[in-house]
Protein backbone atom coordinates (compact mmCIF):
# COMPACT_ATOMS: atom_id res chain seq x y z
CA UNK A 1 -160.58 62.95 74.24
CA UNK A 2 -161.11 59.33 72.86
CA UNK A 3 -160.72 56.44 75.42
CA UNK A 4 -159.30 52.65 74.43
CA UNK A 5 -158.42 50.69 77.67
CA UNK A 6 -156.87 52.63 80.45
CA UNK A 7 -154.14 54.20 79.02
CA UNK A 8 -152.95 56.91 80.80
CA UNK A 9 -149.16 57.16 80.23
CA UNK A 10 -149.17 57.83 76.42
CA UNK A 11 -151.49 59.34 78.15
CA UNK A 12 -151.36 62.72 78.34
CA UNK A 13 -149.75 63.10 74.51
CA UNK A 14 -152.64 62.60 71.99
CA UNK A 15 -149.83 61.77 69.68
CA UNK A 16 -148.83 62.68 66.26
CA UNK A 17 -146.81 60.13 65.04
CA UNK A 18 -144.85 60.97 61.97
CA UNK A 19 -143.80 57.75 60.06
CA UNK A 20 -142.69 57.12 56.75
CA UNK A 21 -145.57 59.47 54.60
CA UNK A 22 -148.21 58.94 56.88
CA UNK A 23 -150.14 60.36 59.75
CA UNK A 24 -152.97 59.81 61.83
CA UNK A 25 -155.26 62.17 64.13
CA UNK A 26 -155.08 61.71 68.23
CA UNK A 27 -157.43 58.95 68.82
CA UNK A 28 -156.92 56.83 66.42
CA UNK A 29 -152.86 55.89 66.09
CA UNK A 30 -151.98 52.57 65.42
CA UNK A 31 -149.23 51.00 67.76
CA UNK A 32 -147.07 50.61 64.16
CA UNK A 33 -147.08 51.15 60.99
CA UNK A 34 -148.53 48.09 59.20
CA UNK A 35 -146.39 45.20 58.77
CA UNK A 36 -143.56 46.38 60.84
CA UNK A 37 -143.17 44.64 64.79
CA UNK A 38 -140.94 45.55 67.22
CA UNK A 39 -139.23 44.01 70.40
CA UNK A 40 -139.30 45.64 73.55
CA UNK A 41 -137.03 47.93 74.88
CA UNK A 42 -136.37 45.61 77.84
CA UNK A 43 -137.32 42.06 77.51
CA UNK A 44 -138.57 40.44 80.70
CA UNK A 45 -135.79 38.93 82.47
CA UNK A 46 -135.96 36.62 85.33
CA UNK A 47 -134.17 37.62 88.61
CA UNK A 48 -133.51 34.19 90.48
CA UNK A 49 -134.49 33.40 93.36
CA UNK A 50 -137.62 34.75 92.49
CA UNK A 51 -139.93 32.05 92.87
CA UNK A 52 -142.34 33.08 90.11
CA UNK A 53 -140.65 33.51 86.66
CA UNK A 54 -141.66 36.24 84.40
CA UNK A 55 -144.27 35.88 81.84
CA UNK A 56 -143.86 35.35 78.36
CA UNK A 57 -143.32 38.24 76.04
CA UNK A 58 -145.41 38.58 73.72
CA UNK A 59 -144.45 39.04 69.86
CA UNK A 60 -145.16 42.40 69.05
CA UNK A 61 -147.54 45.17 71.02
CA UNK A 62 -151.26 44.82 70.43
CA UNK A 63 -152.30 47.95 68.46
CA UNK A 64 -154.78 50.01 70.71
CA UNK A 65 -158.54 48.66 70.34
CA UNK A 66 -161.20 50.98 68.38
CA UNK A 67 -161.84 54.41 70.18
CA UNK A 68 -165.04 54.87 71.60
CA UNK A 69 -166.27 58.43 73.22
CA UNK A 70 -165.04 58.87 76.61
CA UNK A 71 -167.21 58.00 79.53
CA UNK A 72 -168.35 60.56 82.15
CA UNK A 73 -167.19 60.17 85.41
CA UNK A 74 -166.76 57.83 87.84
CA UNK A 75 -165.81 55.59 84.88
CA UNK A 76 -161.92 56.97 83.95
CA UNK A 77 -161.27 57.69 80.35
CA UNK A 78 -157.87 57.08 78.86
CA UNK A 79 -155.39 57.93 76.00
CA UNK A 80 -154.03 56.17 73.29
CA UNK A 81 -150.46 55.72 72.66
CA UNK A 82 -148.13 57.83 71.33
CA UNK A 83 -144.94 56.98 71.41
CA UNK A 84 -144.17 53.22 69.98
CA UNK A 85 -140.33 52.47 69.76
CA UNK A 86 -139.61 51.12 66.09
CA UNK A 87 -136.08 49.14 66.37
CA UNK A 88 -133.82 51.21 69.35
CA UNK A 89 -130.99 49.12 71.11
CA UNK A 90 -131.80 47.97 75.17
CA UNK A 91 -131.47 50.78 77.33
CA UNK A 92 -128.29 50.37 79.42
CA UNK A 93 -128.22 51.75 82.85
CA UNK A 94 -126.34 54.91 83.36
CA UNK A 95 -123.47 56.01 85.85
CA UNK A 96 -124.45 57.93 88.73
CA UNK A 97 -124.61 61.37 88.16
CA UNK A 98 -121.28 63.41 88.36
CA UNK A 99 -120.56 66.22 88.68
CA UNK A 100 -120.17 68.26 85.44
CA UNK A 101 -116.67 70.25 85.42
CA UNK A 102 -115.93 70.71 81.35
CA UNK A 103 -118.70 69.45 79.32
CA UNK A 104 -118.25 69.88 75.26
CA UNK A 105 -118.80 73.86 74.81
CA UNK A 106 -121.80 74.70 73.44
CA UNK A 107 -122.44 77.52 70.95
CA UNK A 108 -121.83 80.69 72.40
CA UNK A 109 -124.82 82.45 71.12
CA UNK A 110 -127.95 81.62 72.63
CA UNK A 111 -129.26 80.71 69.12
CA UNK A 112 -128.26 76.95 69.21
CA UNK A 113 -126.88 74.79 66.58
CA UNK A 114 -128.84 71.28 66.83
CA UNK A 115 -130.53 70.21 63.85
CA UNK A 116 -133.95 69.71 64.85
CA UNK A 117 -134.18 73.40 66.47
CA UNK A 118 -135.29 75.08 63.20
CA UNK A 119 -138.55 73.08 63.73
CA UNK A 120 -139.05 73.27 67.30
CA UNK A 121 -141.33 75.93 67.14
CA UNK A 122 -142.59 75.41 70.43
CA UNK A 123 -139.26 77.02 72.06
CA UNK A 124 -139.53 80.26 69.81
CA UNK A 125 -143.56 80.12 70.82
CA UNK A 126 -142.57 80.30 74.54
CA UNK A 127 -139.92 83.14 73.59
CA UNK A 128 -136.51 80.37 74.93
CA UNK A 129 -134.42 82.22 72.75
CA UNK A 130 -134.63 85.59 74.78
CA UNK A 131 -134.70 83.64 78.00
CA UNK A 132 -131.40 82.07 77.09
CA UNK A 133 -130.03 85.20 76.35
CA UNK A 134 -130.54 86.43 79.89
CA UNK A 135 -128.96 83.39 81.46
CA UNK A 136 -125.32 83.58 79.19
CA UNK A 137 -123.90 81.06 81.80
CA UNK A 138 -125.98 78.05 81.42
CA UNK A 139 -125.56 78.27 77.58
CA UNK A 140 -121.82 78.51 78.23
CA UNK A 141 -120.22 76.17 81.11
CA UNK A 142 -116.66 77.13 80.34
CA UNK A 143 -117.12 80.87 80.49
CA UNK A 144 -114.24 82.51 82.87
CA UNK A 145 -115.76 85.37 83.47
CA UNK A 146 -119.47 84.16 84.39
CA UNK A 147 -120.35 82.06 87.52
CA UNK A 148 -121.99 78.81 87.02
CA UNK A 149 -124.67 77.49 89.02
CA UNK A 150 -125.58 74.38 89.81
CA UNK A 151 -127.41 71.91 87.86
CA UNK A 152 -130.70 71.31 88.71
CA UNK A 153 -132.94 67.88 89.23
CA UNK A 154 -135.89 67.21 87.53
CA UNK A 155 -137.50 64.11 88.26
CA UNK A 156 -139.32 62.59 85.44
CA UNK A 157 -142.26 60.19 86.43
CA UNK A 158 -143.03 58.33 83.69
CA UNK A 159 -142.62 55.19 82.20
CA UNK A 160 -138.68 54.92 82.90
CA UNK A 161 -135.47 55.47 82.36
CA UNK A 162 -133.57 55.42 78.67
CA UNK A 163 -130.25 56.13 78.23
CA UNK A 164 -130.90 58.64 75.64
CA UNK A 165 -127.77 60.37 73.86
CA UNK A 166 -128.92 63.74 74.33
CA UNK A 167 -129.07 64.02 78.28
CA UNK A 168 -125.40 61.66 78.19
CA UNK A 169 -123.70 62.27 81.26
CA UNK A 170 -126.75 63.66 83.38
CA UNK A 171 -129.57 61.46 83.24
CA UNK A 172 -129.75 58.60 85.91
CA UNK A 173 -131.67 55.52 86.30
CA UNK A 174 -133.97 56.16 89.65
CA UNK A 175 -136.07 53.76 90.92
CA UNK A 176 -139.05 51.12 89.51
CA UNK A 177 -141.75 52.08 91.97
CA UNK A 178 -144.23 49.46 89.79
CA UNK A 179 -145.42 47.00 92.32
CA UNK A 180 -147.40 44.44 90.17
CA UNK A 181 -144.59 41.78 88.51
CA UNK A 182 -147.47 40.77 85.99
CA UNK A 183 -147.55 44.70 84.89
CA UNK A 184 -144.07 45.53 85.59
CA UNK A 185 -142.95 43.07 82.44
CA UNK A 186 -139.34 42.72 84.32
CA UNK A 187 -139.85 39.67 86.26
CA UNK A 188 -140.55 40.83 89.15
CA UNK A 189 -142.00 44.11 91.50
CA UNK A 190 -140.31 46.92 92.47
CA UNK A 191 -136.58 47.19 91.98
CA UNK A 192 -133.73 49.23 91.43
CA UNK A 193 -133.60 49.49 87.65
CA UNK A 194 -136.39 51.91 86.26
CA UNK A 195 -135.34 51.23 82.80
CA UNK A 196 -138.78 51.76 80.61
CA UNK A 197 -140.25 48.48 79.62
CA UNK A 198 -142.76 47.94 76.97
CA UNK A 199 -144.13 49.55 73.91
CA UNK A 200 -144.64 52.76 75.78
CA UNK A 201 -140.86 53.08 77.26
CA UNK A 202 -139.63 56.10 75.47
CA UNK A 203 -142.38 58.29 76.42
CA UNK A 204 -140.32 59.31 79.59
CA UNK A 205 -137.34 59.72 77.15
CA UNK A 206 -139.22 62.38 75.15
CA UNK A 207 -140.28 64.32 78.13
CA UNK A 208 -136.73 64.31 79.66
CA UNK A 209 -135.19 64.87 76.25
CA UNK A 210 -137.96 68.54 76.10
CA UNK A 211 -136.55 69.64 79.70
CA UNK A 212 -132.86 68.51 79.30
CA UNK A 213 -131.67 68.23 76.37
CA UNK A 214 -128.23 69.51 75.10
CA UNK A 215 -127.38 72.01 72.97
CA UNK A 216 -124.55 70.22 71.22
CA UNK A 217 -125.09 70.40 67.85
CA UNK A 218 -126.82 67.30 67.61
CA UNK A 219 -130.30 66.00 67.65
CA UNK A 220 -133.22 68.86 69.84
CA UNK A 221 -132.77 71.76 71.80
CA UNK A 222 -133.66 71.25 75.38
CA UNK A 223 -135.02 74.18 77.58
CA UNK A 224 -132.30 73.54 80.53
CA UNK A 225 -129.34 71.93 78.57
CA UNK A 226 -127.77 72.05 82.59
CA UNK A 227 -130.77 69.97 84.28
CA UNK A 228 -130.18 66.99 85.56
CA UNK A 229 -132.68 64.14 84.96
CA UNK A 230 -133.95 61.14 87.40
CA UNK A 231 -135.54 58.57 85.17
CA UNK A 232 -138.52 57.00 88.48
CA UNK A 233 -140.85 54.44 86.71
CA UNK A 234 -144.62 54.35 87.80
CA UNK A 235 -146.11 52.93 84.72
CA UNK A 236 -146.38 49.54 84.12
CA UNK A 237 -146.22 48.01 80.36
CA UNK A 238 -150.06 48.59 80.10
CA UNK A 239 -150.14 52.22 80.30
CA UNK A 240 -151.24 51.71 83.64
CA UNK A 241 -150.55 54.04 86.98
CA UNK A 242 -151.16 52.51 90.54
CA UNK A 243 -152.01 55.39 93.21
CA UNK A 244 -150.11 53.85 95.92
CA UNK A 245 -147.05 53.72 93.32
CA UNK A 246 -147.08 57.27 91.94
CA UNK A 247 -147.76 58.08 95.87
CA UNK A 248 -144.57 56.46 97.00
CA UNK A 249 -142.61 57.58 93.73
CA UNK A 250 -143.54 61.30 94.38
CA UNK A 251 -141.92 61.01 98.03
CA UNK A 252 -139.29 59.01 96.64
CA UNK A 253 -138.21 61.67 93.88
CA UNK A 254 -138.24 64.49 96.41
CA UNK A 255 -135.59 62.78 98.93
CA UNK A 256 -138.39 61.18 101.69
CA UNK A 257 -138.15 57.94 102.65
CA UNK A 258 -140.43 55.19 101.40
CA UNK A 259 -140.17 51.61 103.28
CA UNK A 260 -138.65 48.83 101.58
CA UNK A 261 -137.00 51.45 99.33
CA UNK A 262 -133.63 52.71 99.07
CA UNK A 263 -132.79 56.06 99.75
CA UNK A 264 -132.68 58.78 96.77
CA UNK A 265 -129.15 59.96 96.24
CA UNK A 266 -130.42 62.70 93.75
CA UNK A 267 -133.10 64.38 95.63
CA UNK A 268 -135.20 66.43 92.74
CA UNK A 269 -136.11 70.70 93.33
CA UNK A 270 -138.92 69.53 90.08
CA UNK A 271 -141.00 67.23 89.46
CA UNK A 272 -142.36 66.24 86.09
CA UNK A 273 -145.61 64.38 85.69
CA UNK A 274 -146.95 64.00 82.50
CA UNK A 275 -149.51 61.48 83.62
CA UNK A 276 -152.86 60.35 85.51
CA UNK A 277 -153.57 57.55 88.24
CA UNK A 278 -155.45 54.96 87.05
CA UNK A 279 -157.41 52.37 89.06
CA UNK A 280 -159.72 55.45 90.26
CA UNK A 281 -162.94 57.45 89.83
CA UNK A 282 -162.37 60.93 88.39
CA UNK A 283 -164.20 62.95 91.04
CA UNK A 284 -161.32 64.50 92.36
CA UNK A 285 -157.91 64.18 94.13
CA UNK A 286 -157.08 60.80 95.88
CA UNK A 287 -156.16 61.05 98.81
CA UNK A 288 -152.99 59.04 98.89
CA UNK A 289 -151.37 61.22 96.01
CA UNK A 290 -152.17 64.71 97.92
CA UNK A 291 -151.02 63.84 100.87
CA UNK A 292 -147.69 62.59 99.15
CA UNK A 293 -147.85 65.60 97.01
CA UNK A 294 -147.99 68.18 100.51
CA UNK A 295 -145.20 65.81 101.74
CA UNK A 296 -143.25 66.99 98.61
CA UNK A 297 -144.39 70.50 98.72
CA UNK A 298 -142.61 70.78 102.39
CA UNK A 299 -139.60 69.64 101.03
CA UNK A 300 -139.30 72.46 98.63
CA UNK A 301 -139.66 70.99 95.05
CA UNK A 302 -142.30 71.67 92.63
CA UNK A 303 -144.86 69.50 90.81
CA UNK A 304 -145.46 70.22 87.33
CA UNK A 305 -148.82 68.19 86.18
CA UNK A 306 -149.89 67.31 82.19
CA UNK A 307 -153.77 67.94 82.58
CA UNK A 308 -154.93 65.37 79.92
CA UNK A 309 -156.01 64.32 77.20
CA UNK A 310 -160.20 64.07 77.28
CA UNK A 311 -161.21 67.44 76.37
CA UNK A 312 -162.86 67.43 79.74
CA UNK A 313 -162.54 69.28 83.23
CA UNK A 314 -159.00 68.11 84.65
CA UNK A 315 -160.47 68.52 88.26
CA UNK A 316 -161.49 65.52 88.54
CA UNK A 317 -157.86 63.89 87.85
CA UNK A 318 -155.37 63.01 90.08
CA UNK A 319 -153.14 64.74 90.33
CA UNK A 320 -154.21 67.60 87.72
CA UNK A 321 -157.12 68.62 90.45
CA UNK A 322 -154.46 68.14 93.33
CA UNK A 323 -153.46 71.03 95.55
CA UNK A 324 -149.98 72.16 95.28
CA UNK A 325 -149.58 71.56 91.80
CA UNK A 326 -149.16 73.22 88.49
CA UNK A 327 -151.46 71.92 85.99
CA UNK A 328 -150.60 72.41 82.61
CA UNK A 329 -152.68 72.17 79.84
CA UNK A 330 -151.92 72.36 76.11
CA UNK A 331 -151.83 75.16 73.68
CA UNK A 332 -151.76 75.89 69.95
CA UNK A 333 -149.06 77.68 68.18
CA UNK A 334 -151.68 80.62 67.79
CA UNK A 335 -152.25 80.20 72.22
CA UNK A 336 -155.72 78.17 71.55
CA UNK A 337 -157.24 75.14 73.37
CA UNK A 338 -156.51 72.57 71.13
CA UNK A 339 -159.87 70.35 71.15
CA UNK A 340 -158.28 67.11 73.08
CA UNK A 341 -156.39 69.45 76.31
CA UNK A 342 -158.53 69.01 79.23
CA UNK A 343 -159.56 72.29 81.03
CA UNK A 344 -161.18 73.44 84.19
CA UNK A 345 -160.18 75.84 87.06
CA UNK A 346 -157.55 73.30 88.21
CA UNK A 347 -155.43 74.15 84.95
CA UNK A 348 -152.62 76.95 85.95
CA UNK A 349 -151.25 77.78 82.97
CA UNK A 350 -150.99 76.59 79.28
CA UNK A 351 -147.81 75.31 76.63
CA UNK A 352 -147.44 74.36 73.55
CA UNK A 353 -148.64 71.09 73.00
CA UNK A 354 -149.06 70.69 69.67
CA UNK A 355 -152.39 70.10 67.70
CA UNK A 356 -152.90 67.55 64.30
CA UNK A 357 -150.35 67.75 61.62
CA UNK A 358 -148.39 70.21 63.91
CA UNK A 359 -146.65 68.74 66.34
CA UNK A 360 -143.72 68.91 69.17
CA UNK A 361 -140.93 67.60 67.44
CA UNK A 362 -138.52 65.62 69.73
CA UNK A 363 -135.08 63.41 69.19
CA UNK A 364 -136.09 59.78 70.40
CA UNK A 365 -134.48 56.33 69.67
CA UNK A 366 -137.75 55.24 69.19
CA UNK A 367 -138.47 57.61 66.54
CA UNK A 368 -137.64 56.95 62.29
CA UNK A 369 -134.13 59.08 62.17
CA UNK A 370 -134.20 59.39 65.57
CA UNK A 371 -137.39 61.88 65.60
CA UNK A 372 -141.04 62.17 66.75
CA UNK A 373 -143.68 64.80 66.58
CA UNK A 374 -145.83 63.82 69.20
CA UNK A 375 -148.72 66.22 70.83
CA UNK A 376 -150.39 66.19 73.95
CA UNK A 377 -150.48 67.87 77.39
CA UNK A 378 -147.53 65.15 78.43
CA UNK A 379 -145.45 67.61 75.44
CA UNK A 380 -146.85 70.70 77.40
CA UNK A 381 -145.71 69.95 81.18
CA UNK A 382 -142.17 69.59 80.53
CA UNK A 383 -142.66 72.92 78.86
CA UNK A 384 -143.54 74.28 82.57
CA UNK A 385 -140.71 72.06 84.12
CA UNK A 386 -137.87 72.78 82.09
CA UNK A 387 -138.52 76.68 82.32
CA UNK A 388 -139.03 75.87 86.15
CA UNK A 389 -135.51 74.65 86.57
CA UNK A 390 -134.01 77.60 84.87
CA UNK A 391 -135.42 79.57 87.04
CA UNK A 392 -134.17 77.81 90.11
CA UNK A 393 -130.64 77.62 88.31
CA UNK A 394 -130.70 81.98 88.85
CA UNK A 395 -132.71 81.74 91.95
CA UNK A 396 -132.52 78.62 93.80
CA UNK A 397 -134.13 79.52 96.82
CA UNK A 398 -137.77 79.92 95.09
CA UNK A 399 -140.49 77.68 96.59
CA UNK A 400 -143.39 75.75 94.98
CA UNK A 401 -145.00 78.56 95.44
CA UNK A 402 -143.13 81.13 94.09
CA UNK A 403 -142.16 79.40 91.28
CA UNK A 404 -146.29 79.20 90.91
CA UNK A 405 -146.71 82.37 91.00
CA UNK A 406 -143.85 83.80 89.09
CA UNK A 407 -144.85 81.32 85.78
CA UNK A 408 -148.54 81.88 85.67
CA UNK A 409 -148.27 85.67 86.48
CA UNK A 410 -146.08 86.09 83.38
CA UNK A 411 -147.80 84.23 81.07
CA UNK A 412 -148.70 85.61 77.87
CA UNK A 413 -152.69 86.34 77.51
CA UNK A 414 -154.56 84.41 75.02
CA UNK A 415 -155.89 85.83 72.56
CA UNK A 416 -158.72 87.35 73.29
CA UNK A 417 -158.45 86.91 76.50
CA UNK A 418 -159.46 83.54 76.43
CA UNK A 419 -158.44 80.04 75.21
CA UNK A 420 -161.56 79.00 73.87
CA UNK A 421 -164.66 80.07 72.97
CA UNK A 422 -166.41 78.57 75.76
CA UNK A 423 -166.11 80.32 78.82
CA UNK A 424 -165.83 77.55 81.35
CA UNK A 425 -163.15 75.77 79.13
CA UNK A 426 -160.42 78.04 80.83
CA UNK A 427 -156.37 77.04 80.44
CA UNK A 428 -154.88 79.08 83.44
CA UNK A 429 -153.77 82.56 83.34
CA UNK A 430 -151.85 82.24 79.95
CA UNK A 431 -149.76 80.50 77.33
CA UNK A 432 -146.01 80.03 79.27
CA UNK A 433 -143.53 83.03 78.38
CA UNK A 434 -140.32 81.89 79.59
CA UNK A 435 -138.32 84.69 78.44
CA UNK A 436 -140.32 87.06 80.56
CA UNK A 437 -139.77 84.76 83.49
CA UNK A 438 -136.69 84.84 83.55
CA UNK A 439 -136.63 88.56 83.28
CA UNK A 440 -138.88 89.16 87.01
CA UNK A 441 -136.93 86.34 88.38
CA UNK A 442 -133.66 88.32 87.67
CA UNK A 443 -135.11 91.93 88.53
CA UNK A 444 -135.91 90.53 91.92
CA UNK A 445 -133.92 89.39 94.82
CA UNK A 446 -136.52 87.09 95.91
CA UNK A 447 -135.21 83.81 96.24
CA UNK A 448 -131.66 84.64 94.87
């Protein structure tokens, strides 16, 4: 991949952005469409008695500088944006989660309605369609006859929490784990509202929105429509991840305590990261984030990791080349490496991730009519993440490591038996087949 500044949160999505008759490539996506600015989803707001106010927003974002070919190590590359909001209303915080007795009955057939599912062809790529089929009672809440488990957590770390319409009623706002005030854009440091600040603020909603969201008839299909979502914000309005802030937020988003921090009320069983640290070399794991990340691991939740976006070995990333994780890299509709989707032995498994001119196609509020058709390995790991919560929503006593096993070792080959033509460019043990794991999760009593 292409590297601007340090961008890391748009990040692991190359994007496709899919305006008004035009299109550009990853690498070279302006922030907007010419002529058109656009305020920030949450304007900086002073919190008195702060002694030091908040900075001045600026007008519009800066569109990303000319891309350049990424450095080599220890230098880190980066990613361009993807996801620019156009004109969507302040996020307003949401409700604590409830619990979810009667919820508006979905379709009965595990074919959903929603508009935007004809062109998802990621879902029908991973086979969802089957895999919904074998799980009747997640499609339908109000069934009699069926028991209903119970919802599952997914933490999203990312650049915040949105309110967005299709996760209403289970989506939270966690916790802003961004230390910095002059890169936090709210005022001040850390604080209790994670809401996503900055041009790249919905690019948390669009990962959520793949894992979670409904099947209602409106907008996307999500892969769990029963997940539960915690919104934790680690990116600052730059793009930017601190170590010791994705460190804490990992603990955090698991249930473990982290000082000066309240407690977690909605302790998450996975944990999306469609991101890298910045601020480091990329020669391998930092410290800080795998010890946080084997803190997590003995708590029982999973981390699901976006590889990135430099067409270059993902050991060297943190977390991608962390222990204890499932790295994800992107596919192609056809199971191919697209050319941007890092690689490497650290890579698990693969998901569709889109390529140029083909796209994951999301709802967003940041999107024209409410739609995007981004592409990137941030699009593949909440693939991995929804499918991991339906698992643990028909066996919720898996481990990390179970769930590991059973996702990679049911992955559909690539073609060929490889992902690209280049041997060392490996993607894992397959392209993510979530209707056949669903089917070995069922057949065995192994963490039922």
């Amino acid at each position: 991949m292409k590297a601007t500044a340090f961008l890391t949160l748009p990040l692991l999505c190359a994007a496709l952005l899919c305006g008004e008759g035009w299109a550009v490539k990853p690498g070279d996506i302006p922030a907007l469409p010419p002529g058109q600015s656009v305020p920030a989803p949450k304007p900086p707001a002073p919190k008195p008695p702060e002694p030091r106010p908040p900075a001045p927003k600026p007008p519009a974002p800066t569109p990303p500088k000319p891309i350049i070919p990424a450095p080599k190590p220890p230098v880190q590359p980066s990613s361009p944006p993807e996801i620019v909001p156009t004109a969507p209303p302040r996020p307003q915080p949401a409700p604590p989660l409830l619990p979810l007795p009667n919820p508006p009955a979905p379709p009965a057939a595990s074919r959903p309605s929603d508009p935007l599912y004809p062109q998802q062809w990621s879902l029908n790529t991973i086979g969802m369609t089957q895999a919904w089929a074998q799980t009747p009672q997640l499609l339908n809440r109000l069934s009699k006859t069926l028991p209903i488990p119970a919802p599952i957590t997914v933490a999203v770390l990312d650049t915040g929490f949105i309110n967005s319409p299709e996760l209403a009623g289970r989506v939270v706002n966690g916790y802003d784990f961004v230390h910095d005030p002059a890169r936090a854009g709210d005022g001040d440091g850390r604080d209790t509202d994670a809401s996503g600040v900055g041009q790249y603020a919905y690019h948390g909603e669009v990962v959520a929105n793949i894992i979670a969201a409904a099947h209602d008839g409106q907008g996307m299909v999500g892969i769990n429509p029963t997940a539960r979502i915690v919104g934790v914000r680690v990116a600052g309005t730059d793009g930017l991840i601190d170590p010791q802030d994705l460190a804490d937020g990992l603990r955090w988003a698991a249930g473990m305590t982290v000082a000066g921090v309240p407690g977690n009320p909605n302790p998450a069983k996975v944990l999306n990261l469609s991101l890298f640290a910045d601020f480091i070399p990329l020669t391998g794991c930092d410290a800080r984030i795998q010890q946080a990340i084997d803190a997590v691991n003995a708590k029982g939740a999973l981390i699901v990791v976006g590889a990135a976006n430099d067409g270059a070995d993902a050991t060297g990333y943190s977390p991608a080349g962390c222990r204890g994780v499932l790295t994800v890299t992107s596919a192609t509709q056809q199971g191919t490496r697209p050319e941007y989707a890092n690689w490497g032995r650290s890579v698990g498994i693969a998901a569709p991730g889109g390529e140029t001119g083909h796209g994951i196609v999301v709802s967003s509020l940041s999107g024209p009519g409410g739609m995007r058709a981004p592409e990137g390995t941030s699009m593949a790991a909440p693939h991995v993440a929804g499918v991991a919560s339906l698992l643990l929503s028909v066996r919720p006593r898996l481990t990390p490591a179970q769930l590991r096993s059973l996702l990679t070792r049911t992955a559909t080959p690539f073609p060929g038996g490889q992902c690209d033509p280049v041997a060392a460019h490996t993607c894992g043990s397959g392209t993510l087949n979530a209707a056949a794991a669903v089917r070995a999760a069922l057949a065995s009593s192994v963490g039922k």
